[in-house]
C-alpha atoms as a PDB file:
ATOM      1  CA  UNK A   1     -47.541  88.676 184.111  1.00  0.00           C
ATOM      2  CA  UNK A   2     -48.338  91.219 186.768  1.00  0.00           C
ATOM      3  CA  UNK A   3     -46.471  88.806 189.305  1.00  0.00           C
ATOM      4  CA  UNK A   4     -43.685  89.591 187.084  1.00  0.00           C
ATOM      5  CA  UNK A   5     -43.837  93.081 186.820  1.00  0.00           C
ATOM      6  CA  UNK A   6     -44.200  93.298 190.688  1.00  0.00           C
ATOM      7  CA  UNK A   7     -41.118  91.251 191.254  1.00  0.00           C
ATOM      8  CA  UNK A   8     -38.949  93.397 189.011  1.00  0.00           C
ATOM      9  CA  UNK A   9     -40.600  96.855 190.298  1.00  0.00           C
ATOM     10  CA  UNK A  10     -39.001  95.521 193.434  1.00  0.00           C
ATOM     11  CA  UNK A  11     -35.727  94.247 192.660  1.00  0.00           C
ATOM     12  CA  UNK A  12     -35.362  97.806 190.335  1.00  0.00           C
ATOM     13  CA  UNK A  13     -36.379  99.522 193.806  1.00  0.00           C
ATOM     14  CA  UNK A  14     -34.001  97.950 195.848  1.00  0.00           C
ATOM     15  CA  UNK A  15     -31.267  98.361 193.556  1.00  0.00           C
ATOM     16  CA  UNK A  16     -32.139 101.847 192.999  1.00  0.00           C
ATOM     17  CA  UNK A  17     -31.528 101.966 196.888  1.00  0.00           C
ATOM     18  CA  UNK A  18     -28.261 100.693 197.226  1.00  0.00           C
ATOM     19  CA  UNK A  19     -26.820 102.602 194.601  1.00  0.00           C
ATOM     20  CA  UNK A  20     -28.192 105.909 195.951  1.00  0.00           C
ATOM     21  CA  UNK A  21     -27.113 104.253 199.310  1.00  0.00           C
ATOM     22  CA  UNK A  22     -23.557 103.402 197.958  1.00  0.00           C
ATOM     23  CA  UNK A  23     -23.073 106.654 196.418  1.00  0.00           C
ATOM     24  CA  UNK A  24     -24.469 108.529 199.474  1.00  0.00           C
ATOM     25  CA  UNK A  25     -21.747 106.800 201.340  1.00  0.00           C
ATOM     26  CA  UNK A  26     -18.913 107.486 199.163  1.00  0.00           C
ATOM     27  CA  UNK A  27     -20.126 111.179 199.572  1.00  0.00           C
ATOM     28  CA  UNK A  28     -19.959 110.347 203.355  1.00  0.00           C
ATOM     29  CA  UNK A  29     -16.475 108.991 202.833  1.00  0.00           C
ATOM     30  CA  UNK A  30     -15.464 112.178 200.964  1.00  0.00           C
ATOM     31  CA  UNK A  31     -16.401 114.727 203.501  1.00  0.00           C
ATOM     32  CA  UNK A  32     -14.667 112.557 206.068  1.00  0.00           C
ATOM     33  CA  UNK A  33     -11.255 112.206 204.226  1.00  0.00           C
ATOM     34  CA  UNK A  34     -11.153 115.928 203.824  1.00  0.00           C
ATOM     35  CA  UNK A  35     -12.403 116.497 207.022  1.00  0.00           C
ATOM     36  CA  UNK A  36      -9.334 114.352 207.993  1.00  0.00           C
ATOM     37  CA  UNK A  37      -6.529 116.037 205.474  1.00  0.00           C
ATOM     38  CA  UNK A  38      -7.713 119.311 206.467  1.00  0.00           C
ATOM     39  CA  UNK A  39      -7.164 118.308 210.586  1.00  0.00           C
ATOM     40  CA  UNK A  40      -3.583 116.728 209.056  1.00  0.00           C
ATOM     41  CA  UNK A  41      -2.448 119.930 207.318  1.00  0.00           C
ATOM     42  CA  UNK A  42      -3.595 121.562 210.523  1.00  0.00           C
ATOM     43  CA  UNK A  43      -1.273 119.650 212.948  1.00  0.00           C
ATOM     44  CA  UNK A  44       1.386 119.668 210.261  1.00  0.00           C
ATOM     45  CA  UNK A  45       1.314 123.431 210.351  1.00  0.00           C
ATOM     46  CA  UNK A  46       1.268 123.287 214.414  1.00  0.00           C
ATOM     47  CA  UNK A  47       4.288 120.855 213.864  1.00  0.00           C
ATOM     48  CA  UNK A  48       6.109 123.234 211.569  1.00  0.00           C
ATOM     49  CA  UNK A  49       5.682 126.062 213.838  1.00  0.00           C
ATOM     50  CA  UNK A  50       6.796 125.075 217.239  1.00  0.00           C
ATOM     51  CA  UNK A  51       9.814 123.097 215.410  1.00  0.00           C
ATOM     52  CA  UNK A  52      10.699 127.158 214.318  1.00  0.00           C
ATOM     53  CA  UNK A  53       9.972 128.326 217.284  1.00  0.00           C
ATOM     54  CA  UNK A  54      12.792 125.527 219.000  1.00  0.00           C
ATOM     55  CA  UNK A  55      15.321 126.643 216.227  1.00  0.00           C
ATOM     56  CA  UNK A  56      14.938 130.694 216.724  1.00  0.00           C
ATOM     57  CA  UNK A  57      15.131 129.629 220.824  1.00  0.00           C
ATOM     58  CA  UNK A  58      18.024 127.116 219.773  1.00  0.00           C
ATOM     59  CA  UNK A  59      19.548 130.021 217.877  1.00  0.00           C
ATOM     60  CA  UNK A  60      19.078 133.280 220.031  1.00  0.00           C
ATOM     61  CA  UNK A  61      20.892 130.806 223.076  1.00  0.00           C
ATOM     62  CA  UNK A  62      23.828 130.342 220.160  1.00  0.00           C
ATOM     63  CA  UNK A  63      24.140 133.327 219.835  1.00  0.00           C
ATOM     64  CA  UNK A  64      24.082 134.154 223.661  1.00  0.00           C
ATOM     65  CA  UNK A  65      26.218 132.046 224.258  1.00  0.00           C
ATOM     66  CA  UNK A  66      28.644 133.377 221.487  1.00  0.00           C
ATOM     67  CA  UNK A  67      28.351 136.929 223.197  1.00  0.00           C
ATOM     68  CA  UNK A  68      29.045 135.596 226.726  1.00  0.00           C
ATOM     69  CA  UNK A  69      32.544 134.110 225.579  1.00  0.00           C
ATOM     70  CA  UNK A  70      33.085 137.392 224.011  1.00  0.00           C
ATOM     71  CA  UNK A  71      32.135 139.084 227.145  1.00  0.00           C
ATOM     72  CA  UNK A  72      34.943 136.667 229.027  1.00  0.00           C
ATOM     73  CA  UNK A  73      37.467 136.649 226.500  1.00  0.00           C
ATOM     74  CA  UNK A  74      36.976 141.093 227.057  1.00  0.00           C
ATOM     75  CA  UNK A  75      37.174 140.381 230.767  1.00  0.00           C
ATOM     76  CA  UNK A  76      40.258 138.076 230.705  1.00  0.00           C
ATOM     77  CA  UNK A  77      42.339 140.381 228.203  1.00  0.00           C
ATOM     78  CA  UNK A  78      41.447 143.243 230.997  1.00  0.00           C
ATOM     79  CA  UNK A  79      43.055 141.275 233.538  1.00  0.00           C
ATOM     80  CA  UNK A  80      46.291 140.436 231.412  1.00  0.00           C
ATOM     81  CA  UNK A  81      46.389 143.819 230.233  1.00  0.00           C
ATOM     82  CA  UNK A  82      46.000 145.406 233.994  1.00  0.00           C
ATOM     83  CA  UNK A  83      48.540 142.745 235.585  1.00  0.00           C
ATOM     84  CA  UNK A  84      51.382 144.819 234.401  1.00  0.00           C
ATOM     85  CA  UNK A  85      50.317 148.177 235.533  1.00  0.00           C
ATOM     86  CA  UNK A  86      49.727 147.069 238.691  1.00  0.00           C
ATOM     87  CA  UNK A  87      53.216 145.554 239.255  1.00  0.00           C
ATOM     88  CA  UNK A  88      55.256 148.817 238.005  1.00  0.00           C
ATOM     89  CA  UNK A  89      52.659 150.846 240.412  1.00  0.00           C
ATOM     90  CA  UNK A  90      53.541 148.496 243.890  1.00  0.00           C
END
């Protein structure tokens, strides 16, 4: 009978072990995964960032760009409109 009893004490024991050992590792696993999404969101916001960063640069050299044909089309129109004054004055 105490043979018994011994044998059970330790199979209850190591049991009792495994599952503290199984839930200390799902705890483990927890901490890791958000450890993980939290480094994810991180980069995602990094990501989202310099992608706004491109389109404001991608946009102000639009825009530049824009204003330098502007600045031609000015310069151009100057030269037609000039043409004829200088003809009648020669």
């Amino acid at each position: 009978m105490i043979f018994y009893r011994i044998k059970v004490d330790e199979v209850v024991g190591k049991s009792g072990g495994s599952v503290r050992t199984v839930r200390d590792t799902s705890s483990e696993n927890a901490v890791k995964t958000l450890q993980w999404l939290l480094k994810s969101v991180s980069n995602l916001k990094a990501d989202v960032n310099q992608i706004n960063q491109n389109f404001n640069v991608s946009k102000t050299l639009q825009h530049s760009d824009e204003v330098q044909k502007q600045i031609n089309l000015v310069k151009v129109t100057g030269i037609i409109i000039t043409l004829p004054i200088k003809e009648v004055n020669t």
